[in-house]
PDB file of N, CA and C in Angstrom:
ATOM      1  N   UNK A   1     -10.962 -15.976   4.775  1.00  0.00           N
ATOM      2  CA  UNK A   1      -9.515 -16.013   4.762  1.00  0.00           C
ATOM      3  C   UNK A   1      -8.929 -14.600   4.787  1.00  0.00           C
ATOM      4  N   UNK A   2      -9.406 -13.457   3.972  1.00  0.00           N
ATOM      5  CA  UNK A   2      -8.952 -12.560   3.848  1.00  0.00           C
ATOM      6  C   UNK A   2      -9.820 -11.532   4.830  1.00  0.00           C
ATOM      7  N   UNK A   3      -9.678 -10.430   5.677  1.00  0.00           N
ATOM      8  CA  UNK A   3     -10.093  -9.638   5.767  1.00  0.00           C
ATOM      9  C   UNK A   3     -10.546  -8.656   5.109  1.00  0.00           C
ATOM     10  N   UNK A   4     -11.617  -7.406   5.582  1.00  0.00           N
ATOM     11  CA  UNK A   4     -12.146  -6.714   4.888  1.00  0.00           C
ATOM     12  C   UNK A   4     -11.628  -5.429   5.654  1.00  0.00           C
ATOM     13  N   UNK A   5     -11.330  -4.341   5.275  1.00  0.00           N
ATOM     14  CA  UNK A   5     -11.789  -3.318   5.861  1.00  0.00           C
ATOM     15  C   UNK A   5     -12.784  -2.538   6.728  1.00  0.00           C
ATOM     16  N   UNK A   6     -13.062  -2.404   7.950  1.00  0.00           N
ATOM     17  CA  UNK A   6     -14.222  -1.984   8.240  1.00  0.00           C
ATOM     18  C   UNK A   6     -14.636  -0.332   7.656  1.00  0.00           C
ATOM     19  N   UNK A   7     -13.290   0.341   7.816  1.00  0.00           N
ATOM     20  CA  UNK A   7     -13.364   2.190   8.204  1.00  0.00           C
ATOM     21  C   UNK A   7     -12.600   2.293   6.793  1.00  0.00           C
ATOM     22  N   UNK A   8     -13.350   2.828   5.788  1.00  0.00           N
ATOM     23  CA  UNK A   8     -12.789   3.196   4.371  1.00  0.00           C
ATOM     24  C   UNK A   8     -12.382   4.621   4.315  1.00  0.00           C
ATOM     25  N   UNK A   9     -12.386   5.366   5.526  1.00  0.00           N
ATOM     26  CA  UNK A   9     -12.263   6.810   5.302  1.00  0.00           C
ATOM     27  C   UNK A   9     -10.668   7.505   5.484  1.00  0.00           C
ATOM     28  N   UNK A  10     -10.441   7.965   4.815  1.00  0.00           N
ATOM     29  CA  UNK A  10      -9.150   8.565   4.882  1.00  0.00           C
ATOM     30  C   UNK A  10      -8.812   9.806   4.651  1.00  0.00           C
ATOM     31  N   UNK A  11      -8.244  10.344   5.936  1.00  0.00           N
ATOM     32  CA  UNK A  11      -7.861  11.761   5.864  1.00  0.00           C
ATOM     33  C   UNK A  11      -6.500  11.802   5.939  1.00  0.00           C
ATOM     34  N   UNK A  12      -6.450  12.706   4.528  1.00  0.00           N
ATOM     35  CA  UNK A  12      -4.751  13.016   4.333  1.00  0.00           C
ATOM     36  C   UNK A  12      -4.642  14.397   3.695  1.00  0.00           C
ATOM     37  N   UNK A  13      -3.500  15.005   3.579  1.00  0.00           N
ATOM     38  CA  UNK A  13      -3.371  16.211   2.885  1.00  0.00           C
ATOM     39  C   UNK A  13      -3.494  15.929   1.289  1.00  0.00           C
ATOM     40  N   UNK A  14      -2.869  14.506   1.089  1.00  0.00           N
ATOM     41  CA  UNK A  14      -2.613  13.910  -0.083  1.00  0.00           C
ATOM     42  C   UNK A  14      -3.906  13.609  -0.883  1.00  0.00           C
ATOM     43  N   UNK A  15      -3.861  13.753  -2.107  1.00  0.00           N
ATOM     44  CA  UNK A  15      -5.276  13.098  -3.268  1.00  0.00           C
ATOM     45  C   UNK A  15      -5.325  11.645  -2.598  1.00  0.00           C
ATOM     46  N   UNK A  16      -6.254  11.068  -3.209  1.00  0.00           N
ATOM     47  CA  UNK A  16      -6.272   9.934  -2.566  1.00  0.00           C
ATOM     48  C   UNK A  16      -6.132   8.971  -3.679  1.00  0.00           C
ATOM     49  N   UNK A  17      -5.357   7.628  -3.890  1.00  0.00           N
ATOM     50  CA  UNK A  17      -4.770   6.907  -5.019  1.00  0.00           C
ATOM     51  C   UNK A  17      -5.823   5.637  -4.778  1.00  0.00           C
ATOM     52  N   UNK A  18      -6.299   5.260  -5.830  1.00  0.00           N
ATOM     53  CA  UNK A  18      -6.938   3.668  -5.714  1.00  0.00           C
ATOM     54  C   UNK A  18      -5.406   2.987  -6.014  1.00  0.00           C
ATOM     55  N   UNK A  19      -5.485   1.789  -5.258  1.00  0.00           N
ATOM     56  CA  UNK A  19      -4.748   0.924  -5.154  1.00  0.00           C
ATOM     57  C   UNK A  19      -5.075  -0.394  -6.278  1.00  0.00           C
ATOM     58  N   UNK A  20      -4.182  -1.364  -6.998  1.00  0.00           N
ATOM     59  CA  UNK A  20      -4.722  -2.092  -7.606  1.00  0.00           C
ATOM     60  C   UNK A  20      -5.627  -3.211  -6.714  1.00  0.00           C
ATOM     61  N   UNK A  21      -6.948  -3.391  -7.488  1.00  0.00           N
ATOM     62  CA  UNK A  21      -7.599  -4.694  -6.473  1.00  0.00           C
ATOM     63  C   UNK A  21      -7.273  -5.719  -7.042  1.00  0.00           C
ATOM     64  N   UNK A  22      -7.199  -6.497  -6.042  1.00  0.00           N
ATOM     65  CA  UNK A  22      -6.605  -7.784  -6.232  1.00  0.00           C
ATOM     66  C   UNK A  22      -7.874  -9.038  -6.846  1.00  0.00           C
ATOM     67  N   UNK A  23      -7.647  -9.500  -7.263  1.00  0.00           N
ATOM     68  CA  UNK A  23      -8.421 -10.665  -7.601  1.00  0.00           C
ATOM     69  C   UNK A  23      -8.053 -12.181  -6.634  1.00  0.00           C
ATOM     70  N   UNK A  24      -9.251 -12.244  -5.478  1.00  0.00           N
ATOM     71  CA  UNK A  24      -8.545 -13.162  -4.366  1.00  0.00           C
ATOM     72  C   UNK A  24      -8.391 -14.658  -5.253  1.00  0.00           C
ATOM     73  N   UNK A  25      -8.990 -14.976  -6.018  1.00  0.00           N
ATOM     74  CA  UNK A  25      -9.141 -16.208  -6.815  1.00  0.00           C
ATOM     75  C   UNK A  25      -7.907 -15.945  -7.316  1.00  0.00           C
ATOM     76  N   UNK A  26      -7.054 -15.251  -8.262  1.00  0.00           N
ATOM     77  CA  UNK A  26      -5.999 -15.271  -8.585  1.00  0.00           C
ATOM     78  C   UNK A  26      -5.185 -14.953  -8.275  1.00  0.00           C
ATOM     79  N   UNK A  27      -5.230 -14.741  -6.848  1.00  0.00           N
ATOM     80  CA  UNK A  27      -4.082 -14.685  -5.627  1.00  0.00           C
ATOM     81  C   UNK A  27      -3.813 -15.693  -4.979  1.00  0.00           C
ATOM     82  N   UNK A  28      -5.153 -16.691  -4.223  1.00  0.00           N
ATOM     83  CA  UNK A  28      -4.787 -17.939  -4.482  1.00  0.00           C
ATOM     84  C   UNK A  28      -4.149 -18.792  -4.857  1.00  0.00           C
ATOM     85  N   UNK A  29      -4.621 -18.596  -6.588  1.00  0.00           N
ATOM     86  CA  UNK A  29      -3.790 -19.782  -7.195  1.00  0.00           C
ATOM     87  C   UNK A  29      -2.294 -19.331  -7.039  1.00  0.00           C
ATOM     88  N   UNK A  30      -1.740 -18.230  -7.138  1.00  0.00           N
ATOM     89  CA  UNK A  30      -0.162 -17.589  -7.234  1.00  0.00           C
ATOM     90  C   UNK A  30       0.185 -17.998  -6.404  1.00  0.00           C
ATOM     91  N   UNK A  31      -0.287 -18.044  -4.882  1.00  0.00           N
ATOM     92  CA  UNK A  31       0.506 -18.598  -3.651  1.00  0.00           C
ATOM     93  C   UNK A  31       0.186 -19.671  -3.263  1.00  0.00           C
ATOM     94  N   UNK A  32      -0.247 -20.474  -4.476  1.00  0.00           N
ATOM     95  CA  UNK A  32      -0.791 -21.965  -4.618  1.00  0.00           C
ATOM     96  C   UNK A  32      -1.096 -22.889  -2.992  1.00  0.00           C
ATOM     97  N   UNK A  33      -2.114 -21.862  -2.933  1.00  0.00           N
ATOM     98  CA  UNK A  33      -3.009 -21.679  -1.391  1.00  0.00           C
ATOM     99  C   UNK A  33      -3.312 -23.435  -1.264  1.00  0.00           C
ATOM    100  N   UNK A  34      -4.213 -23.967  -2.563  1.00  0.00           N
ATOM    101  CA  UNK A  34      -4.737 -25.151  -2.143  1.00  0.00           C
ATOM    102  C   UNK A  34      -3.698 -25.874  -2.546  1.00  0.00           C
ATOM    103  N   UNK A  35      -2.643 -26.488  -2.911  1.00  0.00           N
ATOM    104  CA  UNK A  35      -1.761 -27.362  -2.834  1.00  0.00           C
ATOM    105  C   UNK A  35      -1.122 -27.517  -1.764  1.00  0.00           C
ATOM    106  N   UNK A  36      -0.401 -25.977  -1.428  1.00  0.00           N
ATOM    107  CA  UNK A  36       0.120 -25.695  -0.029  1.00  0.00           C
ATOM    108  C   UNK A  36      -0.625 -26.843   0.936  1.00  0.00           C
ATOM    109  N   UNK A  37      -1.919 -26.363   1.271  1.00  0.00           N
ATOM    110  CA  UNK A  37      -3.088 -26.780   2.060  1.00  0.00           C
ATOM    111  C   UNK A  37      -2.904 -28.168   1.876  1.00  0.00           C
ATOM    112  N   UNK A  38      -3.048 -28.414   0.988  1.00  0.00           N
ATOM    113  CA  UNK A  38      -3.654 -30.134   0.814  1.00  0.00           C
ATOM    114  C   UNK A  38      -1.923 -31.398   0.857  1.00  0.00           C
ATOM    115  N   UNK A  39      -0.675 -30.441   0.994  1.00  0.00           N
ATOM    116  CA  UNK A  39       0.534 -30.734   1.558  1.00  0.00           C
ATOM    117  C   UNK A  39       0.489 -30.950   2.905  1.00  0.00           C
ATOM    118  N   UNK A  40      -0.238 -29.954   3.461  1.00  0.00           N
ATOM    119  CA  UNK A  40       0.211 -29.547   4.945  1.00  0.00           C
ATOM    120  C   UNK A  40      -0.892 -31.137   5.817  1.00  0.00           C
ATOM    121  N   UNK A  41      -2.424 -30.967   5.130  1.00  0.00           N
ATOM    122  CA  UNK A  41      -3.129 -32.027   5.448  1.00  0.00           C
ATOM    123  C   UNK A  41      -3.110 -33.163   5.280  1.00  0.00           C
ATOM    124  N   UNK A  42      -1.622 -33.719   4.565  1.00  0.00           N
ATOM    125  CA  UNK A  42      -1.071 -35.012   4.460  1.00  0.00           C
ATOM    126  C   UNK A  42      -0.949 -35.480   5.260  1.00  0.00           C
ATOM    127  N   UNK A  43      -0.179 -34.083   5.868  1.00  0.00           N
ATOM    128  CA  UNK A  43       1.455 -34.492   6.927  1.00  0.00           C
ATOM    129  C   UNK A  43       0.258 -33.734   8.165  1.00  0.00           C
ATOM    130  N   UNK A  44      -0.842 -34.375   8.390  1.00  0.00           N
ATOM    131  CA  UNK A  44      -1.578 -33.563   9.787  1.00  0.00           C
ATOM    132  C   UNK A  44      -0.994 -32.225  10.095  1.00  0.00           C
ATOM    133  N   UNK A  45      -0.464 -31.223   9.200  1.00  0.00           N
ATOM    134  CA  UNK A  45       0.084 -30.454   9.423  1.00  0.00           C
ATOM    135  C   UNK A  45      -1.447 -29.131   9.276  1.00  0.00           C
ATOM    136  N   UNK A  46      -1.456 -27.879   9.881  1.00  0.00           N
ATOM    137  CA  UNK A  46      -0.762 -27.717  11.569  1.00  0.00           C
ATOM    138  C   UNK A  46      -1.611 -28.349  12.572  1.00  0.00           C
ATOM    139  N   UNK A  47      -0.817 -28.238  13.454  1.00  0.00           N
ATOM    140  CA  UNK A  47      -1.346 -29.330  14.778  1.00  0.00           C
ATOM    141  C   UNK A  47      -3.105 -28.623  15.074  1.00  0.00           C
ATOM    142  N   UNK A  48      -3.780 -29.747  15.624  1.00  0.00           N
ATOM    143  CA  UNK A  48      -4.909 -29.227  16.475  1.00  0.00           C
ATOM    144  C   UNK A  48      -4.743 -27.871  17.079  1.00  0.00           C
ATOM    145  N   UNK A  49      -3.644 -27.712  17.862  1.00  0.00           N
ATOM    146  CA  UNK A  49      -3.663 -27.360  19.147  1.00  0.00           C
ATOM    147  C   UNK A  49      -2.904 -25.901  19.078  1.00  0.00           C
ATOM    148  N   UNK A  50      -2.161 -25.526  17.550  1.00  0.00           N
ATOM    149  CA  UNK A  50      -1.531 -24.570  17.262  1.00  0.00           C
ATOM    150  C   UNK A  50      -2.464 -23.324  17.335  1.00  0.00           C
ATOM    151  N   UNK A  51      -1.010 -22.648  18.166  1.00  0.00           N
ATOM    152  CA  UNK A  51      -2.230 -21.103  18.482  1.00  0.00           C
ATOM    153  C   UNK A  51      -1.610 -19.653  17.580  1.00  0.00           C
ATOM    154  N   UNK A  52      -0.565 -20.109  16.758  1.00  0.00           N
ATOM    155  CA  UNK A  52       0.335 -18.864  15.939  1.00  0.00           C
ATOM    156  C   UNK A  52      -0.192 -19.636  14.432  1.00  0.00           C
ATOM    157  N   UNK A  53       0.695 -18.905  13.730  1.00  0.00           N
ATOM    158  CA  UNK A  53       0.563 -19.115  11.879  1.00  0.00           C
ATOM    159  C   UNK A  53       1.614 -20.152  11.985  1.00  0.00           C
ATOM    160  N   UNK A  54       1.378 -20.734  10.861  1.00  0.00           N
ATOM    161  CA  UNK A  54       1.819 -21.852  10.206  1.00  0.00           C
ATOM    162  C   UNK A  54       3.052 -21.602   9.395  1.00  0.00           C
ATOM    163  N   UNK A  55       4.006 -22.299   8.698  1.00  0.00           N
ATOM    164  CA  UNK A  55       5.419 -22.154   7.895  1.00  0.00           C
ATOM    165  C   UNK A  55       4.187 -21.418   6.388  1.00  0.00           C
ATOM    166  N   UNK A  56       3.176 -21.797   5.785  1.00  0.00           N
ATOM    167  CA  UNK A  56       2.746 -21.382   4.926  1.00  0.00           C
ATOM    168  C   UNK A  56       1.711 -19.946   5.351  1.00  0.00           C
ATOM    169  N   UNK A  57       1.589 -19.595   5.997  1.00  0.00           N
ATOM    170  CA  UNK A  57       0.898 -18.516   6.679  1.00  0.00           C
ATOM    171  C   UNK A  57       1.515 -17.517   6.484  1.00  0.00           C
ATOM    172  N   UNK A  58       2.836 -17.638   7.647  1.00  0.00           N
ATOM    173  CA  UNK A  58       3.890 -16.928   7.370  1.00  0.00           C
ATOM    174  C   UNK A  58       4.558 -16.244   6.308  1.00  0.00           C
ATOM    175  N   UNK A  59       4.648 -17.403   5.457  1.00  0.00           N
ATOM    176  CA  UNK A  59       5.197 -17.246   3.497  1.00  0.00           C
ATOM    177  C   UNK A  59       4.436 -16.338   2.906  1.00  0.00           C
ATOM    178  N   UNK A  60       2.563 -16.804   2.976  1.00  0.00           N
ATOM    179  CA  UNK A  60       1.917 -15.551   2.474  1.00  0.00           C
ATOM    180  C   UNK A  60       1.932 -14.367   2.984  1.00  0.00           C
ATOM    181  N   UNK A  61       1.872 -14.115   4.247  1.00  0.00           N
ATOM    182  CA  UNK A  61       2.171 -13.188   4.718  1.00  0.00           C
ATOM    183  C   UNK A  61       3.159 -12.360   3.997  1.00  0.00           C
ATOM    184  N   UNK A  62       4.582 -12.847   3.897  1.00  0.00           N
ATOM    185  CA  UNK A  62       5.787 -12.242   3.340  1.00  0.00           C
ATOM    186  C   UNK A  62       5.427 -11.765   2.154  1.00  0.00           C
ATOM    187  N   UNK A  63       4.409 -12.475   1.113  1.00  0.00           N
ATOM    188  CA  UNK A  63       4.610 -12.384   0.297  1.00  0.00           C
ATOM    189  C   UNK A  63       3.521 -11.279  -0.176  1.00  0.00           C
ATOM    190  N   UNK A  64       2.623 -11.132   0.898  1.00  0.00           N
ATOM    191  CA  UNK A  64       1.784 -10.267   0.304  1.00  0.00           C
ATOM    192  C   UNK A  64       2.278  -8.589   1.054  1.00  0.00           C
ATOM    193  N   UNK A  65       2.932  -8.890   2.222  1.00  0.00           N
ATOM    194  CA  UNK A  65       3.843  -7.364   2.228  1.00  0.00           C
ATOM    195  C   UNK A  65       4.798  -7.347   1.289  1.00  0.00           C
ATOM    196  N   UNK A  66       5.645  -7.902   0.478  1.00  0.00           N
ATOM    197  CA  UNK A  66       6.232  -7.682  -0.105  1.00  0.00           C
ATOM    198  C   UNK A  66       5.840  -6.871  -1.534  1.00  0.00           C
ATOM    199  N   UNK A  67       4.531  -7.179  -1.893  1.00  0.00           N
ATOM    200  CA  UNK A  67       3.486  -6.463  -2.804  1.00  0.00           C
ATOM    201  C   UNK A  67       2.999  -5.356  -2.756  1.00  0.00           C
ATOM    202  N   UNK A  68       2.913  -5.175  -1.271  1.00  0.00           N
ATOM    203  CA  UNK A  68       2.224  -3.673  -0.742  1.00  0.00           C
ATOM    204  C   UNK A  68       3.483  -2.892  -0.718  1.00  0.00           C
ATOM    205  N   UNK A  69       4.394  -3.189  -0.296  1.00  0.00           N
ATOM    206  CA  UNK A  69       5.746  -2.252  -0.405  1.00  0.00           C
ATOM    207  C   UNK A  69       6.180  -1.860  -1.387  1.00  0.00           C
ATOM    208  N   UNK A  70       6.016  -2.795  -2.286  1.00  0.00           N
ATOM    209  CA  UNK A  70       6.259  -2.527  -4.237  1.00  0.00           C
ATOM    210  C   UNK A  70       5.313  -1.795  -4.548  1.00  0.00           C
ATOM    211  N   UNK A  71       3.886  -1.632  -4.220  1.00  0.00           N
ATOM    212  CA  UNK A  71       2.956  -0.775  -4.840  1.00  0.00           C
ATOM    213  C   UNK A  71       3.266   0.511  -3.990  1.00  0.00           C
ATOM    214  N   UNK A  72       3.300   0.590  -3.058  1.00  0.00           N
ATOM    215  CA  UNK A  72       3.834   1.716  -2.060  1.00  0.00           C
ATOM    216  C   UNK A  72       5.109   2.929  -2.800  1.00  0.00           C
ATOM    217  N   UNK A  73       6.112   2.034  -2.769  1.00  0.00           N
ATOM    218  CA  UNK A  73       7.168   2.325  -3.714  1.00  0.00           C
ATOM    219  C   UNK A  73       6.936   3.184  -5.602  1.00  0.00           C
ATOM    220  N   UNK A  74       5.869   2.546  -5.964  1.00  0.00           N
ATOM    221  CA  UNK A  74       5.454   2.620  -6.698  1.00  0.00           C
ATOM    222  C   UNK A  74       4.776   3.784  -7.004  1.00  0.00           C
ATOM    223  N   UNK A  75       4.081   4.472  -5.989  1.00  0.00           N
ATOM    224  CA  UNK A  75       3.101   5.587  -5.808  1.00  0.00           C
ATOM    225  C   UNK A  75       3.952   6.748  -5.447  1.00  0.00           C
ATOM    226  N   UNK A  76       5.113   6.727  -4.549  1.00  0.00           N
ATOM    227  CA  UNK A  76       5.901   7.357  -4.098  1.00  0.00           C
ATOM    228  C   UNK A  76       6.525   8.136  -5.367  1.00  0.00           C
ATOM    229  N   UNK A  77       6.615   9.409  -5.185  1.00  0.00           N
ATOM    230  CA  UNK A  77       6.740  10.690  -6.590  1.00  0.00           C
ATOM    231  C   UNK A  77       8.500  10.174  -5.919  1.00  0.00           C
ATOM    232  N   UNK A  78       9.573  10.289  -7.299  1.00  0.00           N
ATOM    233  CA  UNK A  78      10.957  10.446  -7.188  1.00  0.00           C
ATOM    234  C   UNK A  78      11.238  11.727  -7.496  1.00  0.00           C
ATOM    235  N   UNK A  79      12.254  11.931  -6.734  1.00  0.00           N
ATOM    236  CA  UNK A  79      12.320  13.518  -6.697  1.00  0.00           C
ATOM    237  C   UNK A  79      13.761  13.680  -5.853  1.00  0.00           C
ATOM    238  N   UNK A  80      14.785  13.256  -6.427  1.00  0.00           N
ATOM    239  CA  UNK A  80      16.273  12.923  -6.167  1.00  0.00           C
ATOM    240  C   UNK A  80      16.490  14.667  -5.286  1.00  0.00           C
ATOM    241  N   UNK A  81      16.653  15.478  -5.887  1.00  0.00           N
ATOM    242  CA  UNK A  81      17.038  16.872  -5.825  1.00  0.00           C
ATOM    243  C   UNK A  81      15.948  17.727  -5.315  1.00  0.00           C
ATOM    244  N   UNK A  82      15.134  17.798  -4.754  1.00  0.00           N
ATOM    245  CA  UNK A  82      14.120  18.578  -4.842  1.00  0.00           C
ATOM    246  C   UNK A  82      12.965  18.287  -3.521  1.00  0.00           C
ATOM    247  N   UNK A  83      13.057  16.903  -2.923  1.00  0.00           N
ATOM    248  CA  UNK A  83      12.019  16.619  -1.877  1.00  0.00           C
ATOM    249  C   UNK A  83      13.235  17.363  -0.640  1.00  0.00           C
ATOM    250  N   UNK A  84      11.991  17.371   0.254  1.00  0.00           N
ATOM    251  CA  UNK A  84      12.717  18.001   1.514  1.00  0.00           C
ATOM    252  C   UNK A  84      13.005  17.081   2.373  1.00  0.00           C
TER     253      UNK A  84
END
């Protein structure tokens, strides 16, 4: 379900920050992956034949950029007066 990284290497001028890891089991349950799922497989939902993401695909999607932008945000030094 989730991808991996292949290329862990990173060149920046910047130190380099560990990011929090996620626990996929308790990411899951938060975007209540298997209920979602077992909704969608009621209602034959998504079709055979569908070649894009799904209304719940989508949602996680949103929801897991919305996390990376907050941790992003998060890392980002404030510096009102003083950044260039």
């Amino acid at each position: 379900m989730f991808k991996t990284l292949k290329n862990e290497t990173v060149i920046s001028v910047y130190k380099p920050v560990d990011l929090p890891i996620e626990n996929y089991e308790e990411l899951a349950q938060e975007l209540d992956v298997i209920n979602l799922a077992k909704q969608q497989a009621r209602r034959g939902l998504p079709d055979t034949r569908a070649t894009g993401p799904d209304a719940n695909e989508l949602q996680f999607k949103a929801k897991l950029k919305n996390k990376a932008i907050q941790v992003v945000g998060d890392l980002q030094p404030s510096c009102p007066n003083s950044c260039v």
